[in-house]
C-alpha atoms as a PDB file:
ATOM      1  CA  UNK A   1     111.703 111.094  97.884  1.00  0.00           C
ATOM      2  CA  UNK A   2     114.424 113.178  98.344  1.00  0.00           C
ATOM      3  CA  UNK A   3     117.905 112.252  96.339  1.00  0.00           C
ATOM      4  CA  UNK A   4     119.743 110.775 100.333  1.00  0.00           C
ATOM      5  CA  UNK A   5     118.986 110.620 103.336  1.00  0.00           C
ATOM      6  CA  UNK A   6     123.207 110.881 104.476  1.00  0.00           C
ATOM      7  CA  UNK A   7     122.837 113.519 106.834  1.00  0.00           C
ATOM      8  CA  UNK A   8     126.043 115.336 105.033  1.00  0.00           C
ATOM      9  CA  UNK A   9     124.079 115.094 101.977  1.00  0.00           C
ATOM     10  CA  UNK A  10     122.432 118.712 100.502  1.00  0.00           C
ATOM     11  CA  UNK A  11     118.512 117.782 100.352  1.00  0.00           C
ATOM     12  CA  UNK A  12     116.839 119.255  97.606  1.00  0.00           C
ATOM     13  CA  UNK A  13     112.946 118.408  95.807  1.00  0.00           C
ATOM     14  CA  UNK A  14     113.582 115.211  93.624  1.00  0.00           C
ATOM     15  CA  UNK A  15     113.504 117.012  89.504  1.00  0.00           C
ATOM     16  CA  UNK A  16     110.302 116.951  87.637  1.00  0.00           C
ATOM     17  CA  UNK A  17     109.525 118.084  83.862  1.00  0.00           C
ATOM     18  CA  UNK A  18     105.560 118.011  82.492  1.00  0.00           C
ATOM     19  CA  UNK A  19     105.306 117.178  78.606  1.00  0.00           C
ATOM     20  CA  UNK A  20     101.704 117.305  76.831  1.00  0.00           C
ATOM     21  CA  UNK A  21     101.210 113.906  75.337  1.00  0.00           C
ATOM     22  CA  UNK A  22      99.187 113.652  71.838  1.00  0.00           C
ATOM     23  CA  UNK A  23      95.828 111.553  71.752  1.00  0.00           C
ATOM     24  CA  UNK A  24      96.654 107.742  72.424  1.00  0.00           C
ATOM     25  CA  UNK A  25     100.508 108.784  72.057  1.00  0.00           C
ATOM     26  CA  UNK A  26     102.247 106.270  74.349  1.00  0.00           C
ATOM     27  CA  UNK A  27     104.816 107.462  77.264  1.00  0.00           C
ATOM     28  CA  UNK A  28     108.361 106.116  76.171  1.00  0.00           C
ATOM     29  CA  UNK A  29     111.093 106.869  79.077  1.00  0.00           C
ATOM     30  CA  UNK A  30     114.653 106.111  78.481  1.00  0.00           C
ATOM     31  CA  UNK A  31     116.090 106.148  82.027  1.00  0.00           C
ATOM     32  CA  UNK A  32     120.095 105.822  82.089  1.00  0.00           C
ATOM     33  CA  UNK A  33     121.742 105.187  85.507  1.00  0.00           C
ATOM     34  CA  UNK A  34     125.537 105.418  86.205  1.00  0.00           C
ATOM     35  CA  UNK A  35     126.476 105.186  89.733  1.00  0.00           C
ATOM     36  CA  UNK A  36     124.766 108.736  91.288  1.00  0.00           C
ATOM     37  CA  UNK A  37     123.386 110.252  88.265  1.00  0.00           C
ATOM     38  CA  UNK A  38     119.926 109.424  86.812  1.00  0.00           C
ATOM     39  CA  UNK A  39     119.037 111.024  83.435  1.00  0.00           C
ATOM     40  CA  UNK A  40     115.392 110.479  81.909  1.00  0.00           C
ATOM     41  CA  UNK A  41     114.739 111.387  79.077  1.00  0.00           C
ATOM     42  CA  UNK A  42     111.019 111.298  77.762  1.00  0.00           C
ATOM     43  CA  UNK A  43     108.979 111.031  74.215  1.00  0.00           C
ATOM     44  CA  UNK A  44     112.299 112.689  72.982  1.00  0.00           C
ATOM     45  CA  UNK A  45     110.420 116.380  74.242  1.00  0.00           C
ATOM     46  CA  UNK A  46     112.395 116.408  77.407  1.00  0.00           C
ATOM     47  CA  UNK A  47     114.509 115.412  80.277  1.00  0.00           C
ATOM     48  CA  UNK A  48     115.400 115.588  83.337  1.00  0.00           C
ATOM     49  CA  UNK A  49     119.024 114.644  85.430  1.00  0.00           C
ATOM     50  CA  UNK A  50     119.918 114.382  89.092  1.00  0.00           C
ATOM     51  CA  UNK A  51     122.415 112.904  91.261  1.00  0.00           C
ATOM     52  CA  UNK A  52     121.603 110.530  93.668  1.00  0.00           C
ATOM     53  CA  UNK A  53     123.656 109.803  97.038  1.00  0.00           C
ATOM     54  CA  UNK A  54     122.579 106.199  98.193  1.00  0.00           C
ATOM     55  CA  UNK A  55     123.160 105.699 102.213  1.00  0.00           C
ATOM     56  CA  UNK A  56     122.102 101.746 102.219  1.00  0.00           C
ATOM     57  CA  UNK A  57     124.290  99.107 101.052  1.00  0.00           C
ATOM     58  CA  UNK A  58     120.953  97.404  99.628  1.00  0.00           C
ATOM     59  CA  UNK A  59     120.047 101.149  97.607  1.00  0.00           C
ATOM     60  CA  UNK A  60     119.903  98.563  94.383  1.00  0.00           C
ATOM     61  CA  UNK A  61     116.724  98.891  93.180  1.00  0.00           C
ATOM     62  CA  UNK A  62     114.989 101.143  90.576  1.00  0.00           C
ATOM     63  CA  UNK A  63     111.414 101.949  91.087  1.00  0.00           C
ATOM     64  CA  UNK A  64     108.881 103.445  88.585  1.00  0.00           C
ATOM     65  CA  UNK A  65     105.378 105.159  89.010  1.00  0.00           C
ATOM     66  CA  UNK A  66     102.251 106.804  87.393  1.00  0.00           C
ATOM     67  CA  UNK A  67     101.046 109.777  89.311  1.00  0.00           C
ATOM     68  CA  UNK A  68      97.735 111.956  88.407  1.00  0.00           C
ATOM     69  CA  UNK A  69      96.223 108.897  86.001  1.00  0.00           C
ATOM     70  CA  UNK A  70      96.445 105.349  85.584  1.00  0.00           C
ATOM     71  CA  UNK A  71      99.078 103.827  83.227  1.00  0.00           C
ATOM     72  CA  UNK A  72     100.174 100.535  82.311  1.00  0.00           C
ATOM     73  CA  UNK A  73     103.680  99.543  81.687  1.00  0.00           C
ATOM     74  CA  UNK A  74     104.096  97.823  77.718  1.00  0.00           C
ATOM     75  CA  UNK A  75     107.731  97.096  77.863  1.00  0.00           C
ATOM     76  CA  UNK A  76     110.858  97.531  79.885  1.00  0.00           C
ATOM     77  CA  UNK A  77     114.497  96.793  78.402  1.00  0.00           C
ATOM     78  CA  UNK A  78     117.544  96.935  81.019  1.00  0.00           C
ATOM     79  CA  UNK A  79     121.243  96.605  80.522  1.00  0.00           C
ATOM     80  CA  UNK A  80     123.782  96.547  82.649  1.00  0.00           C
ATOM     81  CA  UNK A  81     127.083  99.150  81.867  1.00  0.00           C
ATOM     82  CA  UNK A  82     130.049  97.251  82.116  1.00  0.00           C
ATOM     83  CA  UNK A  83     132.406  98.927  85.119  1.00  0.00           C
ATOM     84  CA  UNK A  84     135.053 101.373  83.577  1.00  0.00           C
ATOM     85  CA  UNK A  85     137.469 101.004  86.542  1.00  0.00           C
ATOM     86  CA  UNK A  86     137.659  97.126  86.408  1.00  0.00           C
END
């Protein structure tokens, strides 16, 4: 998907980054959302940042997905940043 679909919005092809993983070497993503920036950051070999430009008031939700090969998800931790204008 592409980063909004606000017609005002600049469309661009959502960022991607390949790492080599090492045999049985699990996938570890640390994934940091602040408003309209997403930054992953994977295995500590590499990351990847965008902004994002939501154009739903429901645009809540975080999805995540295995593409090219199976995977199955181990653990997830989430915390919520406290609001610096409040």
């Amino acid at each position: 998907s592409y980063s909004s679909i606000l017609p005002d919005a600049l469309s661009r092809a959502p960022e991607t980054t390949t790492i080599t993983l090492g045999h049985n070497e699990p996938l570890q993503l640390r994934i940091f959302i602040d408003r309209s920036v997403v930054e992953v950051f994977v295995n500590d070999k590499a990351c990847a940042a965008v902004r994002v430009y939501p154009g739903l008031s429901d645009s809540t939700g975080v999805s995540i997905r295995a593409q090219g090969s199976e995977a199955r998800l181990l653990s997830l931790d989430a915390w919520n940043m406290k609001n610096i204008y409040e």
